[in-house]
Protein backbone atom coordinates (compact mmCIF):
# COMPACT_ATOMS: atom_id res chain seq x y z
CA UNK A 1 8.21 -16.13 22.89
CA UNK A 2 5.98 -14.14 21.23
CA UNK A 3 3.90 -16.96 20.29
CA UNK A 4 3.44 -17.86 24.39
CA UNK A 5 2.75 -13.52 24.49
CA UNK A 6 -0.62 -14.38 22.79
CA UNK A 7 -1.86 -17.25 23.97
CA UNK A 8 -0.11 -18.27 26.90
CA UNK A 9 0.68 -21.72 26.33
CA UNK A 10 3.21 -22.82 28.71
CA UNK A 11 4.79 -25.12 26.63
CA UNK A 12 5.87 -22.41 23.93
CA UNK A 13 7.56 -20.13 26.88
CA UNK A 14 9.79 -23.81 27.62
CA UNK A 15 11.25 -23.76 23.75
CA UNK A 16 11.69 -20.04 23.80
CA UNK A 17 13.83 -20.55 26.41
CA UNK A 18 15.42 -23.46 25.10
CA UNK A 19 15.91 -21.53 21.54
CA UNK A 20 17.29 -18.25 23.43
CA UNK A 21 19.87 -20.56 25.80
CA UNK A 22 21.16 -21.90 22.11
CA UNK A 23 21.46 -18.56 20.90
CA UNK A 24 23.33 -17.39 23.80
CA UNK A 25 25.61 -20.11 23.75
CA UNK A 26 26.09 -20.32 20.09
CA UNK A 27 27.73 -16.85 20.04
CA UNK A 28 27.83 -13.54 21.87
CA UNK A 29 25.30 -11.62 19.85
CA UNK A 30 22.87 -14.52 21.02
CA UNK A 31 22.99 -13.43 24.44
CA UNK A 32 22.16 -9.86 23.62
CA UNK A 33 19.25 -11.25 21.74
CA UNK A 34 18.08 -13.28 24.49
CA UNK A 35 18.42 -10.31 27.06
CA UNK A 36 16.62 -8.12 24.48
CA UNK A 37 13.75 -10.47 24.51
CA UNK A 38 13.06 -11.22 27.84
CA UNK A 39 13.46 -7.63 28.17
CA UNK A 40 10.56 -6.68 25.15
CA UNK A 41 8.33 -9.73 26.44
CA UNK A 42 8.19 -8.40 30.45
CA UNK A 43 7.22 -4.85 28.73
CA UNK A 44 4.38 -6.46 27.24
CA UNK A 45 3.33 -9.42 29.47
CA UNK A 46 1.54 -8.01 32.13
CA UNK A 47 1.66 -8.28 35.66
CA UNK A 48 0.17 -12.01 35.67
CA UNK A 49 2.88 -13.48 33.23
CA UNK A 50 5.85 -11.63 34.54
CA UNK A 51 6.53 -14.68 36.95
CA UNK A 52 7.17 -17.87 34.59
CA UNK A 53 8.83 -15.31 31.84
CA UNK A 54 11.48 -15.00 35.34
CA UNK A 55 11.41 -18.79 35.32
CA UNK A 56 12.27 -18.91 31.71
CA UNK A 57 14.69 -16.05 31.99
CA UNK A 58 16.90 -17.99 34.69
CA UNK A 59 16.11 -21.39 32.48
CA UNK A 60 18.06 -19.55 29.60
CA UNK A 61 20.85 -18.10 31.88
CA UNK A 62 21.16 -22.01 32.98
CA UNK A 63 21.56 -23.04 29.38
CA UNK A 64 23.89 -19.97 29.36
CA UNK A 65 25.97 -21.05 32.36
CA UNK A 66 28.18 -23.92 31.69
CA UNK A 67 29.71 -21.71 29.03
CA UNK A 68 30.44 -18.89 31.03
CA UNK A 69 31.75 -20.77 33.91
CA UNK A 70 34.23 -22.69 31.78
CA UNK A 71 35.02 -19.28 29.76
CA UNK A 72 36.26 -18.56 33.38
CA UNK A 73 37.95 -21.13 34.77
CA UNK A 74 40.47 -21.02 31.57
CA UNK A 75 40.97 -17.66 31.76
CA UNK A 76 40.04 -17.35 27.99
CA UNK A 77 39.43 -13.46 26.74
CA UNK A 78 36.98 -12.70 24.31
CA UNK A 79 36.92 -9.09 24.21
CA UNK A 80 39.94 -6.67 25.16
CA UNK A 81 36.89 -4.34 26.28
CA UNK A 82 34.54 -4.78 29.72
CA UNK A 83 31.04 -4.35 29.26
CA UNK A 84 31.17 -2.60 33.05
CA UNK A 85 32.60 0.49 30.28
CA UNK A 86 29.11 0.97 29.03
CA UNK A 87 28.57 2.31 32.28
CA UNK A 88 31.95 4.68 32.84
CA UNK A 89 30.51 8.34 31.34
CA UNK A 90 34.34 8.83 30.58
CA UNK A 91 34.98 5.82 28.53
CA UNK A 92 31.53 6.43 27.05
CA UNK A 93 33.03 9.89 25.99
CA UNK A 94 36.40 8.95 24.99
CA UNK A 95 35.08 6.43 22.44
CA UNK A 96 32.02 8.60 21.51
CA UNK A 97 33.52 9.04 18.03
CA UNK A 98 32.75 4.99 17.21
CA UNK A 99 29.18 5.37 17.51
CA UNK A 100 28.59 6.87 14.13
CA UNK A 101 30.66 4.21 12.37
CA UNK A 102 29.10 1.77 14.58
CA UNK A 103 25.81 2.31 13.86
CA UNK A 104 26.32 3.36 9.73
CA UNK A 105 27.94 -0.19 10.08
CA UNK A 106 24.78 -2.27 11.94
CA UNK A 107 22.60 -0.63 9.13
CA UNK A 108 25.08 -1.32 6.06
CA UNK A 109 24.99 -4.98 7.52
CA UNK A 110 20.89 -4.94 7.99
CA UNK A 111 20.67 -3.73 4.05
CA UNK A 112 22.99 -5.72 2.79
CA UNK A 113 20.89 -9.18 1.57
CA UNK A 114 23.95 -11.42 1.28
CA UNK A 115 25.04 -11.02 5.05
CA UNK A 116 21.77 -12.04 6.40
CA UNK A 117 19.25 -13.56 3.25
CA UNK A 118 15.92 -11.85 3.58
CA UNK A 119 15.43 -12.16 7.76
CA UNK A 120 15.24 -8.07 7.85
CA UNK A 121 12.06 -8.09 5.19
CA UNK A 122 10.32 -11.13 6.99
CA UNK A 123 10.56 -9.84 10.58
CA UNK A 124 9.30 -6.32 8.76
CA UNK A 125 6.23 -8.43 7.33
CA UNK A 126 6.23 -10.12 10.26
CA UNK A 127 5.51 -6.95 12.15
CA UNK A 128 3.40 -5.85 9.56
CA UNK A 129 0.79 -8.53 9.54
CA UNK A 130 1.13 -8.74 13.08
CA UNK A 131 -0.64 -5.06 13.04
CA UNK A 132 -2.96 -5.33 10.19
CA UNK A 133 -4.46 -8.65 12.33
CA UNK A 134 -4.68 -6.32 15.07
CA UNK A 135 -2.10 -8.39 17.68
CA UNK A 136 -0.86 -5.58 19.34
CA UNK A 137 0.95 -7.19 22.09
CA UNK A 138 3.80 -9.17 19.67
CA UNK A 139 3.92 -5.83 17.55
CA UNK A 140 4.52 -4.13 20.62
CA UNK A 141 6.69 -7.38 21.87
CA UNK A 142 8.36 -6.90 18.16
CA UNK A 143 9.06 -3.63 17.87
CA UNK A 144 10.65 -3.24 21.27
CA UNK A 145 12.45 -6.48 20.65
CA UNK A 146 14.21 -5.13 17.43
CA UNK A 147 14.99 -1.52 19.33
CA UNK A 148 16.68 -3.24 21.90
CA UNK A 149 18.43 -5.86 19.86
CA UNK A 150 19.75 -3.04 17.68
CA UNK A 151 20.77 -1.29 20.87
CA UNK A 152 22.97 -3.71 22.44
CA UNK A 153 24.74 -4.89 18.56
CA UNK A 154 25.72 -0.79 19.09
CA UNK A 155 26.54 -1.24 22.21
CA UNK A 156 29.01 -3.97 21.30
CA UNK A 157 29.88 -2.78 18.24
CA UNK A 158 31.10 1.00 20.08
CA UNK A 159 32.77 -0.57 22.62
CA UNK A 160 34.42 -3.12 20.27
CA UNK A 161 33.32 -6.24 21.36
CA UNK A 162 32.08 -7.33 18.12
CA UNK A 163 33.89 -7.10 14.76
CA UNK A 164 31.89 -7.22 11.64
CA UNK A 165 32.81 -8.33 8.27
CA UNK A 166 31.65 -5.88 5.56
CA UNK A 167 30.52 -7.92 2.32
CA UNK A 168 31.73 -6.64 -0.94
């Protein structure tokens, strides 16, 4: 995706897409991921390019779908929370006191090399040399990709729809 940000070749948007829908369907983080980059890439796309990211955005939801669907037709629950309680001020408030945790947790996690090899320190040099070669637009598409990816792990992580594993 970023890739297609800076030089626009339409073939690049069609496997970001393709490479978000897996992500989405390979586990429920991936979908927050995808949302989060769709969301970074229309801040940065301009007005011109806002039309086939929408294209790829409902091409990922369609990879997405199938899954979702038959999550719903077998009644199977993944989470004993409802995501409609990030938007309740009251059950916001009630579980306030997990968003500490939650987010001492996410870092712990991000620092901690055996959970996740060394993706942290490459998407940091990634973002790096993306500014020292002066391509604004993917540091921009980058940076606001990370913030919101971070966001909605919290997100899930204070309303309890994702449990984490701490590594000893």
């Amino acid at each position: 995706l970023a890739l297609w940000l800076s030089d626009g070749d339409g073939s690049l948007l069609a496997l970001a897409a393709l490479f978000l829908g897996a992500a989405a369907i390979t586990k429920n983080e991936g979908e927050v991921f995808a949302l989060a980059a769709f969301l970074a890439a229309a801040a940065v796309a301009g007005r011109g390019r806002l039309r086939p990211l929408g294209f790829a955005a409902l091409a990922t939801l369609a990879i997405d779908l199938p899954w979702r669907i038959w999550v719903q037709v077998h009644h199977v629950q993944i989470a004993e929370y409802s995501l409609s309680n990030l938007f309740d001020p009251g059950y916001l408030g009630r579980q306030s006191s997990r968003l500490g945790p939650a987010a001492r947790e996410l870092f712990a996690q991000a620092h901690h090399v055996g959970s996740w090899s060394f993706v942290v320190v490459l998407a940091l040099l990634g973002l790096g040399g993306a500014l020292v070669a002066r391509s604004f637009r993917t540091a921009a598409f980058a940076a606001v990709w990370l913030a919101l990816s971070f966001a909605g792990l919290l997100a899930a992580l204070h309303l309890g729809l994702t449990a984490w594993v701490v590594v000893p």
